[in-house]
C-alpha atoms as a PDB file:
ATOM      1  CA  UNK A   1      16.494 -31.386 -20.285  1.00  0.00           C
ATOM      2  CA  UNK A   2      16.333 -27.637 -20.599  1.00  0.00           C
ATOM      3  CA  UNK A   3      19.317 -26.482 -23.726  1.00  0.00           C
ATOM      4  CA  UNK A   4      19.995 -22.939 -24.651  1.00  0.00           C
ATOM      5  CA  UNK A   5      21.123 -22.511 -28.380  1.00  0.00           C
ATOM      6  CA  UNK A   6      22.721 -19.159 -28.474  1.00  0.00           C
ATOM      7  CA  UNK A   7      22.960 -18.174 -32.651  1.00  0.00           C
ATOM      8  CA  UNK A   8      23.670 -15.115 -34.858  1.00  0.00           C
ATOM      9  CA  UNK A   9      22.531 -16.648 -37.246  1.00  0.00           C
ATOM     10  CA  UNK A  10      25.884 -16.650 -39.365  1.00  0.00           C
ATOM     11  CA  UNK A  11      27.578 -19.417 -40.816  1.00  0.00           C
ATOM     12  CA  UNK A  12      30.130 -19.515 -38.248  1.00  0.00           C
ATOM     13  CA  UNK A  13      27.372 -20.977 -36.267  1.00  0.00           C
ATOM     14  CA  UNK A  14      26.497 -23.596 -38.743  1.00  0.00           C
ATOM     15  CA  UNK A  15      28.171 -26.499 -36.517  1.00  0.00           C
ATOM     16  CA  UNK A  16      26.840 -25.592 -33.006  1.00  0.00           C
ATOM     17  CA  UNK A  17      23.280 -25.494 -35.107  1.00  0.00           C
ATOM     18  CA  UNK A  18      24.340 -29.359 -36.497  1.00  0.00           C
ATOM     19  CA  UNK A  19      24.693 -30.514 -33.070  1.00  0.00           C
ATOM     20  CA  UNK A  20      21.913 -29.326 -31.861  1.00  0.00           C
ATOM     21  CA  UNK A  21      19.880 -30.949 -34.279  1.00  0.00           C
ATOM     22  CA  UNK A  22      21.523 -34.201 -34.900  1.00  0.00           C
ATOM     23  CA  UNK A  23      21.338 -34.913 -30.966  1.00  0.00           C
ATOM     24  CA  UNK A  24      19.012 -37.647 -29.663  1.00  0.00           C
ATOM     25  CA  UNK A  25      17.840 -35.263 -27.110  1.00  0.00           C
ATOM     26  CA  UNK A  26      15.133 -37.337 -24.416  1.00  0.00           C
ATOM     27  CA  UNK A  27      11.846 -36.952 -24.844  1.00  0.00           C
ATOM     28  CA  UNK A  28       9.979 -33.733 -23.297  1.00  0.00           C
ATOM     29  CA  UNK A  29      13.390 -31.840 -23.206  1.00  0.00           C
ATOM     30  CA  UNK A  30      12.758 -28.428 -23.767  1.00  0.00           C
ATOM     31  CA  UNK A  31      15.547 -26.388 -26.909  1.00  0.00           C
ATOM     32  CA  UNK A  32      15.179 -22.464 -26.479  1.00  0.00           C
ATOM     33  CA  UNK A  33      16.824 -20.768 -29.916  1.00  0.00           C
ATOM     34  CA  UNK A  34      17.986 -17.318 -29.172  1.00  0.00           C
ATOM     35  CA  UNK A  35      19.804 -14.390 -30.767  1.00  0.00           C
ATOM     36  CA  UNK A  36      20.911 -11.114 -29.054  1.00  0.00           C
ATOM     37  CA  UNK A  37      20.856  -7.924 -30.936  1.00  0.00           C
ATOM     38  CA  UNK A  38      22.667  -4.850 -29.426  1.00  0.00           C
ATOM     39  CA  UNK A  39      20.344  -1.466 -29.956  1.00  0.00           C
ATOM     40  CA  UNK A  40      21.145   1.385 -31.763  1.00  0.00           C
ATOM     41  CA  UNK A  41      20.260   4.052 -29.304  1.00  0.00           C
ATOM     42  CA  UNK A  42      23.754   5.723 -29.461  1.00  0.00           C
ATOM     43  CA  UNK A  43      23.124   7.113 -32.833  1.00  0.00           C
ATOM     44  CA  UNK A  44      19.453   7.252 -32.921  1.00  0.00           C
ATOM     45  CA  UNK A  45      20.166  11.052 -32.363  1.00  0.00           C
ATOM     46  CA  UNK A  46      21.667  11.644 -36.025  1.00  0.00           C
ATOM     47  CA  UNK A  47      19.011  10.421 -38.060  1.00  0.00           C
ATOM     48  CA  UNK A  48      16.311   8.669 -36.022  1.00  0.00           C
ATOM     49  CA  UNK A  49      13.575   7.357 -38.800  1.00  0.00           C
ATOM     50  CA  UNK A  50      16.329   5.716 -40.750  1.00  0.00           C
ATOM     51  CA  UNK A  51      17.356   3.969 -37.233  1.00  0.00           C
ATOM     52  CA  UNK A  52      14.492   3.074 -36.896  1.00  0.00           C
ATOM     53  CA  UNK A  53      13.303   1.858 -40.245  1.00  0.00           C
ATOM     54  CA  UNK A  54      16.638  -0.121 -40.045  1.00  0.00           C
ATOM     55  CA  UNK A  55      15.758  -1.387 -36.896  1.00  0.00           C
ATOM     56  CA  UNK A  56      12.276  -2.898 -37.750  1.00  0.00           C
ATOM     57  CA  UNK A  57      13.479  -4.615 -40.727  1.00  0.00           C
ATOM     58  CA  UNK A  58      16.782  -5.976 -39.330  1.00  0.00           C
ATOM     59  CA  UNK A  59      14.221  -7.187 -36.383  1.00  0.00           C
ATOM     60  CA  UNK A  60      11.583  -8.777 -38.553  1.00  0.00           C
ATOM     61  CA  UNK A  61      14.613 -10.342 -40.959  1.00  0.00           C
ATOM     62  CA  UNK A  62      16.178 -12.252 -37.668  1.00  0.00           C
ATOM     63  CA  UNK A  63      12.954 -13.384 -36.146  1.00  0.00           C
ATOM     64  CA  UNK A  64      11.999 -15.088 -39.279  1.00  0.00           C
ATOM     65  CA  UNK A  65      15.677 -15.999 -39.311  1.00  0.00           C
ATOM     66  CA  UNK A  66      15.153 -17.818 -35.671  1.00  0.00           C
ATOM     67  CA  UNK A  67      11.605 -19.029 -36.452  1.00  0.00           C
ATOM     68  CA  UNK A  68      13.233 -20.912 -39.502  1.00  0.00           C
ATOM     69  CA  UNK A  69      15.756 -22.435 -37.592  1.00  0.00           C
ATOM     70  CA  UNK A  70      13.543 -22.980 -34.691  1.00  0.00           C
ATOM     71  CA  UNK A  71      11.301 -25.254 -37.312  1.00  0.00           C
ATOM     72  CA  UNK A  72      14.611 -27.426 -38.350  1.00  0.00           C
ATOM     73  CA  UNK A  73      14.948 -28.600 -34.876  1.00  0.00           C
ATOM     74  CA  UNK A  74      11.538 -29.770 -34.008  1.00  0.00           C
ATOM     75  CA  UNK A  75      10.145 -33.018 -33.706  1.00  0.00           C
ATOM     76  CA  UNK A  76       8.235 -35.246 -31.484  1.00  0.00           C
ATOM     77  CA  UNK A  77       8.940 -34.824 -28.064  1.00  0.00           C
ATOM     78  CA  UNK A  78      10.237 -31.640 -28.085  1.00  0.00           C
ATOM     79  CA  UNK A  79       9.743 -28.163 -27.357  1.00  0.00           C
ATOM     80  CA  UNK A  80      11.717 -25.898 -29.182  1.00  0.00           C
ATOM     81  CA  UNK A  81      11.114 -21.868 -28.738  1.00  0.00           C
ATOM     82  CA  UNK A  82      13.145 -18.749 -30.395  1.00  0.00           C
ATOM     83  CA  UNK A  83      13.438 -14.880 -29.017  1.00  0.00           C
ATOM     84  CA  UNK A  84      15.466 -11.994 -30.281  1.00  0.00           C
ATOM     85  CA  UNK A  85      16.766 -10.419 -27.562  1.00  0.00           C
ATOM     86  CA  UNK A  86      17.891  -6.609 -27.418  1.00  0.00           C
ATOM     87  CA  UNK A  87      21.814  -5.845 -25.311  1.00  0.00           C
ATOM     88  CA  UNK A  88      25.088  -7.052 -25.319  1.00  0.00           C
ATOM     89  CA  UNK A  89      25.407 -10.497 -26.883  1.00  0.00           C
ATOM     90  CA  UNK A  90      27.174 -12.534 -23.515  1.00  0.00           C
ATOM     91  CA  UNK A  91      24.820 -10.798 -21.266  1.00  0.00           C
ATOM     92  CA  UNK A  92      21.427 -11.548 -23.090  1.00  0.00           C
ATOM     93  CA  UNK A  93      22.527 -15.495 -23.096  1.00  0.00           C
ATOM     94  CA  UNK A  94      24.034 -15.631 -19.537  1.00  0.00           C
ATOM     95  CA  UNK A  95      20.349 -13.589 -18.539  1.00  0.00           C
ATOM     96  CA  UNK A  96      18.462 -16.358 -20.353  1.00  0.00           C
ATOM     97  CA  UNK A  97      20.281 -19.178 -19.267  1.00  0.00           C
ATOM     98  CA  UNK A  98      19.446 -18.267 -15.698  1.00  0.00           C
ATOM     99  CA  UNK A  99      15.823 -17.515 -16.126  1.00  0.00           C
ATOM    100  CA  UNK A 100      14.990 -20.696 -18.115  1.00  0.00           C
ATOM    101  CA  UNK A 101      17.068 -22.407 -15.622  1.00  0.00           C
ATOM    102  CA  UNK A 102      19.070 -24.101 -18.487  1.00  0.00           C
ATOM    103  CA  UNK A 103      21.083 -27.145 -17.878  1.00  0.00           C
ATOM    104  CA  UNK A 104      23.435 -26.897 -20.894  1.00  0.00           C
ATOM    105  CA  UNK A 105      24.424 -23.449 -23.334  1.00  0.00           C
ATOM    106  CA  UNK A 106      25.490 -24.288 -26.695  1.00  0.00           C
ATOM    107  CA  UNK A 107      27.076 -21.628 -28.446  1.00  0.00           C
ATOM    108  CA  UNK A 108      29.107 -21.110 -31.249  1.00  0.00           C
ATOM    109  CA  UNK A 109      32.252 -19.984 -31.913  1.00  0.00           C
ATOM    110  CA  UNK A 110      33.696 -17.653 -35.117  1.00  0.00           C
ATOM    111  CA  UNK A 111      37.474 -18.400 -34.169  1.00  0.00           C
ATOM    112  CA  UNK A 112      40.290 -19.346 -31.670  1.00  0.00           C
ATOM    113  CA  UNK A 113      43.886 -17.862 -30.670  1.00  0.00           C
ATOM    114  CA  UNK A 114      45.300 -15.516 -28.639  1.00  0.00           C
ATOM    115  CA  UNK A 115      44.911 -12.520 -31.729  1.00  0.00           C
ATOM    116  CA  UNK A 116      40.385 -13.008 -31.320  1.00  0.00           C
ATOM    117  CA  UNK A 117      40.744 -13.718 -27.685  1.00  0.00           C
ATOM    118  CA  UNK A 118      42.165 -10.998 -26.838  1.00  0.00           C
ATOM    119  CA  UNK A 119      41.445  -7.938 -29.618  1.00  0.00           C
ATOM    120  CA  UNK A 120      37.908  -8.639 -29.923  1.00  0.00           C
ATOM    121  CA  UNK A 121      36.578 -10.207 -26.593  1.00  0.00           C
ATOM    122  CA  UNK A 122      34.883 -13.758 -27.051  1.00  0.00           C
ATOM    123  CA  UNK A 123      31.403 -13.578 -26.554  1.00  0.00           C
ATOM    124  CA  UNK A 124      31.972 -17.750 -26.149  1.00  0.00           C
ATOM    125  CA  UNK A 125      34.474 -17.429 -23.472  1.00  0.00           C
ATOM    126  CA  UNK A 126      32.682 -14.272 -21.953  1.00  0.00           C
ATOM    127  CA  UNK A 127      29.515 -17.048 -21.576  1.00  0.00           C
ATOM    128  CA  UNK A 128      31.346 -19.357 -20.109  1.00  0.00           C
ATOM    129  CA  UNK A 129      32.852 -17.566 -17.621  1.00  0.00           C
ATOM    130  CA  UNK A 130      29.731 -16.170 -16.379  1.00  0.00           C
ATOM    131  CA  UNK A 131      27.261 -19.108 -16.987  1.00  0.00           C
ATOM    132  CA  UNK A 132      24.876 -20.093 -14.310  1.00  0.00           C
ATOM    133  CA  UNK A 133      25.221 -24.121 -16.212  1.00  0.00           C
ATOM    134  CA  UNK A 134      27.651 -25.999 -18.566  1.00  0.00           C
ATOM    135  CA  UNK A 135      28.346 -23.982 -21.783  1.00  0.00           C
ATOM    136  CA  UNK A 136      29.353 -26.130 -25.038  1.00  0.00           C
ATOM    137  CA  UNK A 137      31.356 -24.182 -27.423  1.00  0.00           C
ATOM    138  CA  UNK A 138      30.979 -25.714 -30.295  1.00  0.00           C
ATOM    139  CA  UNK A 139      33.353 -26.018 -33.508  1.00  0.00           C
ATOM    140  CA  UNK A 140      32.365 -29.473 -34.894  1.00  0.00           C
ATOM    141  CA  UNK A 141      28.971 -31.053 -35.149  1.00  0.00           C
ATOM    142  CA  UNK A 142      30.679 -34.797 -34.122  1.00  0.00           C
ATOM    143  CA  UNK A 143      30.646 -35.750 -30.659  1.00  0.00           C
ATOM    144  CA  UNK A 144      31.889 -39.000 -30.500  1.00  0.00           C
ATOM    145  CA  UNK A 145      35.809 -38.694 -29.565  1.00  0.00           C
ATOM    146  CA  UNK A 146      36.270 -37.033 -26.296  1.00  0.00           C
ATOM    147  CA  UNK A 147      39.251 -35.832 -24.177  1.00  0.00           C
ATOM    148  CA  UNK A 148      38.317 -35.413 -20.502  1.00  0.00           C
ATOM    149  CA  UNK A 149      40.968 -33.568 -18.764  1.00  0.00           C
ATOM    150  CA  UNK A 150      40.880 -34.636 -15.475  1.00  0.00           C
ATOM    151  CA  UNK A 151      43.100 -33.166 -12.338  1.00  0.00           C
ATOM    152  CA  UNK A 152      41.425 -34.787  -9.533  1.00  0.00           C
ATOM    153  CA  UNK A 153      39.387 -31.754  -8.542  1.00  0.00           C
ATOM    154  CA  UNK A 154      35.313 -30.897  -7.883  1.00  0.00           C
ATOM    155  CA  UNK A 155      35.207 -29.576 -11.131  1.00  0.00           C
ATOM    156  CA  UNK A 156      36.696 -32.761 -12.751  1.00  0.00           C
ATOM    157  CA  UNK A 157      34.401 -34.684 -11.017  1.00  0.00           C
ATOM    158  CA  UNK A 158      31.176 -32.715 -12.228  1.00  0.00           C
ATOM    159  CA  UNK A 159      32.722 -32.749 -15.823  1.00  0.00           C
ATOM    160  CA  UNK A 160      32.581 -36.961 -15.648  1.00  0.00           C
ATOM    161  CA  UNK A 161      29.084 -36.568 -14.251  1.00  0.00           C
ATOM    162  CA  UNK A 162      27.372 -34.643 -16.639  1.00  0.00           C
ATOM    163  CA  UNK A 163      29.513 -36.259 -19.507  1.00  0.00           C
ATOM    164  CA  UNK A 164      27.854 -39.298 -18.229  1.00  0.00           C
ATOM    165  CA  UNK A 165      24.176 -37.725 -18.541  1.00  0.00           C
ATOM    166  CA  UNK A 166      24.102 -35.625 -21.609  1.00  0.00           C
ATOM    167  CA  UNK A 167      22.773 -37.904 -24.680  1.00  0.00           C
ATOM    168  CA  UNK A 168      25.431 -36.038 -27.175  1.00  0.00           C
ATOM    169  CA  UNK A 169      27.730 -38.407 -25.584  1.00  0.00           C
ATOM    170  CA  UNK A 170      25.872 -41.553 -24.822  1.00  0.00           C
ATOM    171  CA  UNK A 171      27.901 -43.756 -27.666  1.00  0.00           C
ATOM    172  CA  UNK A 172      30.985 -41.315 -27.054  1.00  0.00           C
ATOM    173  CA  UNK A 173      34.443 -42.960 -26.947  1.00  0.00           C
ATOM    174  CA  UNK A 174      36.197 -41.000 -23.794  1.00  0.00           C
ATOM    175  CA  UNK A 175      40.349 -40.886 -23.125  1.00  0.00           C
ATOM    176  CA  UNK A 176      40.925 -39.593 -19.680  1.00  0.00           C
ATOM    177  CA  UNK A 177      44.065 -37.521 -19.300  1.00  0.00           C
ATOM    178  CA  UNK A 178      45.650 -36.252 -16.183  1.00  0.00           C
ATOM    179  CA  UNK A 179      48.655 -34.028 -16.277  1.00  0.00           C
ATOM    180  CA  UNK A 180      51.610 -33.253 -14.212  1.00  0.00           C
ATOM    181  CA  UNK A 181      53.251 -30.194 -13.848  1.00  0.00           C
ATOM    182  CA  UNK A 182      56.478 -30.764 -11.414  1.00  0.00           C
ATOM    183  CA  UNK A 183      58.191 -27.663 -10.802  1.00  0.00           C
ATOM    184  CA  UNK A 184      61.884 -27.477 -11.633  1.00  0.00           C
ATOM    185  CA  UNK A 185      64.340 -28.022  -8.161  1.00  0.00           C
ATOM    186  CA  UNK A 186      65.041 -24.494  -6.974  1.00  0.00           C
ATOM    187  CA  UNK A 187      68.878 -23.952  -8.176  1.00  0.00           C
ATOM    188  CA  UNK A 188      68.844 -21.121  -6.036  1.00  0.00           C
ATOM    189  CA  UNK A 189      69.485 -22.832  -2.786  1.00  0.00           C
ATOM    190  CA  UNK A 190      70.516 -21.078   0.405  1.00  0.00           C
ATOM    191  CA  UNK A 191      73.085 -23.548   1.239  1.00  0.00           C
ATOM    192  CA  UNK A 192      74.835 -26.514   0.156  1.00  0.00           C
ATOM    193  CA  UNK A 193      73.557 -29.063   2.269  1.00  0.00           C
ATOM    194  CA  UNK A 194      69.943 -27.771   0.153  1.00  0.00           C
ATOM    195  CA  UNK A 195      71.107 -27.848  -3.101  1.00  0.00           C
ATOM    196  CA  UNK A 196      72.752 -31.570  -2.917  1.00  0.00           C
ATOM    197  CA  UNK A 197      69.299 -32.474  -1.342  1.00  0.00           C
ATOM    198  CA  UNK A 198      66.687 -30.445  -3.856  1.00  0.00           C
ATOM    199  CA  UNK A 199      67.627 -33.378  -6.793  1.00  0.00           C
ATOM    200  CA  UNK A 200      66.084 -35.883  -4.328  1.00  0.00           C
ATOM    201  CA  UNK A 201      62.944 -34.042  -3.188  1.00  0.00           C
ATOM    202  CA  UNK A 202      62.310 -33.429  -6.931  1.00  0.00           C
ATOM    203  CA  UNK A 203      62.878 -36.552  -7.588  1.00  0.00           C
ATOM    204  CA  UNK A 204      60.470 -38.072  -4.507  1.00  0.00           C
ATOM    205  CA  UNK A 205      57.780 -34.730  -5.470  1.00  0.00           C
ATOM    206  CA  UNK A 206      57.847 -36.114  -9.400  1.00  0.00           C
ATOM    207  CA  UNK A 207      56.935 -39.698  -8.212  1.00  0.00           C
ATOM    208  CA  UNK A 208      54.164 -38.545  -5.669  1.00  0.00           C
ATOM    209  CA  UNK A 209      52.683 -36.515  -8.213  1.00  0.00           C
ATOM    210  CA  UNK A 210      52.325 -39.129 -11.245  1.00  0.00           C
ATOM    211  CA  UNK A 211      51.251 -41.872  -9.022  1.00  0.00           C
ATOM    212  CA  UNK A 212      48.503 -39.522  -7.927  1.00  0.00           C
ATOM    213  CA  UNK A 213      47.640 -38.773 -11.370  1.00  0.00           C
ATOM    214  CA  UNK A 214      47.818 -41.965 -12.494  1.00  0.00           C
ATOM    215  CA  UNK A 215      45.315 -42.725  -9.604  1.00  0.00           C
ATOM    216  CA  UNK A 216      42.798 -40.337 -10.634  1.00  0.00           C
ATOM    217  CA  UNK A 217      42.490 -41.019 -14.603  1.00  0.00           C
ATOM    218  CA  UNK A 218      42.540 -44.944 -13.890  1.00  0.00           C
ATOM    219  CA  UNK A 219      39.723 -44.447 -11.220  1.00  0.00           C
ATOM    220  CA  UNK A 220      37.771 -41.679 -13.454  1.00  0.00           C
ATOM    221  CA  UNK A 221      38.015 -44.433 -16.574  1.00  0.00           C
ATOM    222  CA  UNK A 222      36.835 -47.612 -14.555  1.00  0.00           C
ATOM    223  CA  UNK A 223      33.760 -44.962 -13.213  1.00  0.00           C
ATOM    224  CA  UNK A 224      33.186 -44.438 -17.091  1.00  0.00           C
ATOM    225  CA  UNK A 225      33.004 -47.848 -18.240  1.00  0.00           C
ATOM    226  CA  UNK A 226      30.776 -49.042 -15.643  1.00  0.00           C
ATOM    227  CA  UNK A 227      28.334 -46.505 -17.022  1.00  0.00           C
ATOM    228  CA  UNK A 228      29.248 -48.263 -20.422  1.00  0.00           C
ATOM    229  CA  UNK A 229      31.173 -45.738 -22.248  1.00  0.00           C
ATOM    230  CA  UNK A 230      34.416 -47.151 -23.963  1.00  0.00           C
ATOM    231  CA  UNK A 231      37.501 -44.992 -22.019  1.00  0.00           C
ATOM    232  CA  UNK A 232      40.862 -44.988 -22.075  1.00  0.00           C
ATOM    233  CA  UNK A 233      43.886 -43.008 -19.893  1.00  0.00           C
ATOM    234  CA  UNK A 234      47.258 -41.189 -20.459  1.00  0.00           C
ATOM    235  CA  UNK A 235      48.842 -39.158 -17.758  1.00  0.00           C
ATOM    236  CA  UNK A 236      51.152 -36.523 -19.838  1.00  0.00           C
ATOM    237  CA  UNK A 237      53.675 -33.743 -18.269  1.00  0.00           C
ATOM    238  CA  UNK A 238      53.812 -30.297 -18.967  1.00  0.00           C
ATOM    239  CA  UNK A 239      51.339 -27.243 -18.621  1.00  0.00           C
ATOM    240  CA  UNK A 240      48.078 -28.777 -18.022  1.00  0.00           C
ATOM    241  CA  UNK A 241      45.914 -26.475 -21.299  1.00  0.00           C
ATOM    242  CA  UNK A 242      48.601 -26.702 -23.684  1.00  0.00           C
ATOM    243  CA  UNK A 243      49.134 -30.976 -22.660  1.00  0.00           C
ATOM    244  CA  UNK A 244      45.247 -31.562 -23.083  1.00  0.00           C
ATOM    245  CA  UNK A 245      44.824 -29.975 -26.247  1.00  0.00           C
ATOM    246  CA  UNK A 246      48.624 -31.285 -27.822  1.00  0.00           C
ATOM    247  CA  UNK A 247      46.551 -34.789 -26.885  1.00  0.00           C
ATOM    248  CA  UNK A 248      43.364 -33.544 -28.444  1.00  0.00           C
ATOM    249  CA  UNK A 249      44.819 -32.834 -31.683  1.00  0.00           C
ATOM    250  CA  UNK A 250      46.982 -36.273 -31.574  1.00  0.00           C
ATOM    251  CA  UNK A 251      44.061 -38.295 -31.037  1.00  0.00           C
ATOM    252  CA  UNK A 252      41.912 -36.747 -33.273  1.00  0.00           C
ATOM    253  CA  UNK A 253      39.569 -35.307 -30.597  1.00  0.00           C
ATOM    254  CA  UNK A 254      35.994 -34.146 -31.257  1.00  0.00           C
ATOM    255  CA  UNK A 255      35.284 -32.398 -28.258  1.00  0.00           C
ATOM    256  CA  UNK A 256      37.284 -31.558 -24.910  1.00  0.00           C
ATOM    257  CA  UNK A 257      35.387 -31.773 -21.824  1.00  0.00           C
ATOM    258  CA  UNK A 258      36.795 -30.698 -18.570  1.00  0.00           C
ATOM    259  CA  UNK A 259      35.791 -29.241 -15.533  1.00  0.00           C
ATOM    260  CA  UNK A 260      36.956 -25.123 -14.170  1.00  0.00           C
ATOM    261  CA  UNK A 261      37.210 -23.756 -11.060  1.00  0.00           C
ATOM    262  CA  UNK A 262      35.456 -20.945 -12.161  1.00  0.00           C
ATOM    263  CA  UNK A 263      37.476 -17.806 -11.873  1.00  0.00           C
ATOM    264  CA  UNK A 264      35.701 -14.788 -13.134  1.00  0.00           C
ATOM    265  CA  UNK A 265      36.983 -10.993 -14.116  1.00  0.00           C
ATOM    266  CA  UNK A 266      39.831 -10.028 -12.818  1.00  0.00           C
ATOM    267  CA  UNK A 267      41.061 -13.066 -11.701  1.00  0.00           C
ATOM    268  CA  UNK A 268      40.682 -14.884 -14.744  1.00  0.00           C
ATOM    269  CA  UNK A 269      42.387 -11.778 -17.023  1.00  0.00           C
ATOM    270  CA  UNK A 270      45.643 -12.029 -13.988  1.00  0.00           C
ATOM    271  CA  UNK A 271      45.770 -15.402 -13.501  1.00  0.00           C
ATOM    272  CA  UNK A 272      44.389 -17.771 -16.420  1.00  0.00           C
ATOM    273  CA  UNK A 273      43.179 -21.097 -16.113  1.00  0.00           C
ATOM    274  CA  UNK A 274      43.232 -24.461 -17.845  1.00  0.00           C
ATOM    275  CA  UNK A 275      39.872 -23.860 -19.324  1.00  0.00           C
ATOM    276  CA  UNK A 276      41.151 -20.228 -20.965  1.00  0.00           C
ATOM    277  CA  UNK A 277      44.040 -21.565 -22.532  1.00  0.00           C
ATOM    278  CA  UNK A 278      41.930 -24.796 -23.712  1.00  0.00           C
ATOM    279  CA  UNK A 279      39.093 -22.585 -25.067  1.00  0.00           C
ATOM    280  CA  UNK A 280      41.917 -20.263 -26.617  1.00  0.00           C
ATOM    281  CA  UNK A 281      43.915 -23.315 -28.562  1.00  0.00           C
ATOM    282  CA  UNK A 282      41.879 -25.971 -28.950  1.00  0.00           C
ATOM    283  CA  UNK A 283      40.701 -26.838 -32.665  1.00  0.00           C
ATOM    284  CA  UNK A 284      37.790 -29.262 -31.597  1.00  0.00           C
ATOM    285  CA  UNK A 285      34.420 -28.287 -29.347  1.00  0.00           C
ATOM    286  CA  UNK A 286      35.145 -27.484 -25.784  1.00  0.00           C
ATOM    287  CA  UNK A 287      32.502 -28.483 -22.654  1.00  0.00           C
ATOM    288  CA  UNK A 288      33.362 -26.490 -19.627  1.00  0.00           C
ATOM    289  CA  UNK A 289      31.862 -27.485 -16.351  1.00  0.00           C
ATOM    290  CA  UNK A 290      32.222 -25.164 -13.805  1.00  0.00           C
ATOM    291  CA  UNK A 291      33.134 -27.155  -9.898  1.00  0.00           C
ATOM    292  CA  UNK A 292      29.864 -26.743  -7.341  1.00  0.00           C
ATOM    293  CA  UNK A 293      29.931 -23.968  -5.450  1.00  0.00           C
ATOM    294  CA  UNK A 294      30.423 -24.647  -1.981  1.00  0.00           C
ATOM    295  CA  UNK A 295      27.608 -25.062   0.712  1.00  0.00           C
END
């Protein structure tokens, strides 16, 4: 197993760092430690030799700084590596992830809530929007009460996969939950023969829709147990990110896994997604799987 550990090196990266190290990662899996520093060329111009001198000792202090941490996670079996890399934090990760052909980012994360999200960027959520592989964002160091938010979709059904594979979870308690969201009955109606009947088809839509959910989270916990994790289901109602992490924070959840259908840029800043709103709110460590591309 190939797993990226994307640091600063500041405490706010303390847990991500615990996780790494108290994981029973398989034998011959390969941990690459790395920390992006963004160059100084825009005001080399103004004094260039202090730049500089800065420069060489903030380098040498954060390679020793990696090298260090580098040493805490190896042991038998393993390969662990650390680079500094120079340029913007998100793209130096998302760069290595791809060329080490990672199959699993672990980052850390120095906050949640609309206020960081969206003043400051995230360079968590920036990763996982772009990363070629699952990204981890990691606020606790305990792994072994997950949600799995599960709609039924490709990416829901890579999220159970790889929750199934990755040894962080391999003793992991898991509750499935699927949620419905059952638009109101449009009040508006163009006639009266459609606004006596719009109760009903509500009514008939609401009942197709939970039986369907219920489907899914009963099916995706029977697939979990036969690969002998303990699992558990609840179907709740309501806006799917703000359902899964209410039933995060009542269970007591250590991590949320749960699978995105990947929408980048633009679309992601118009539109939103499950996995924003879960990354944004959540309290506990959030998985995000994006679905498979398609052939």
């Amino acid at each position: 197993m190939k797993v990226l550990l994307a640091t600063d090196l500041s405490a706010a990266n303390d847990q991500a760092i615990a996780l790494v190290q108290a994981a029973p990662w398989p034998s011959g899996s390969r941990i690459r430690v790395i920390t992006a520093v963004e160059p100084y060329a825009t005001f080399s111009d103004l004094a260039p030799e202090m730049i500089l001198q800065f420069d060489d000792l903030a380098e040498k202090k954060m390679r020793d700084g990696l090298e260090a941490l580098a040493g805490t996670l190896r042991r038998d079996g393993l390969t662990v590596e650390s680079e500094l890399r120079l340029g913007r934090a998100a793209d130096e990760i998302v760069g290595e992830a791809r060329e080490m052909g990672a199959d699993l980012v672990i980052v850390g994360n120095r906050g949640h809530g609309p206020f960081e999200a969206t003043l400051l960027g995230s360079v968590s959520s920036n990763v996982v929007d772009r990363s070629p592989c699952p990204v981890l964002v990691a606020r606790s160091a305990a792994t072994g009460k997950v949600v799995m938010g599960d709609d039924g979709s490709a990416g829901a059904r890579a999220a159970e996969a790889l929750l199934t594979r990755l040894p962080v979870f391999a003793t992991a308690t898991v509750h499935v939950v699927g949620v419905v969201d059952v638009p109101l009955p449009w009040l508006g109606a163009m006639d009266a023969s459609m606004a006596t009947t719009s109760p009903e088809i509500y009514t008939q839509l609401a009942g197709v829709l939970r039986e369907q959910a219920t489907a899914n989270i009963e099916a995706a916990r029977a697939r979990l147990e036969s690969r002998g994790l303990l699992a558990t289901a609840r179907l709740r109602e309501g806006h799917a990110g703000a359902e899964i992490v209410a039933e995060a924070e009542e269970w007591g959840a250590d991590v949320i896994v749960l699978g995105s259908r990947g929408h980048t840029g633009l679309a992601r800043l118009i539109l939103g997604s499950v996995a924003k709103s879960v990354l944004t709110h959540a309290h506990c460590s959030v998985l995000v799987v994006h679905e498979p591309a398609p052939k």
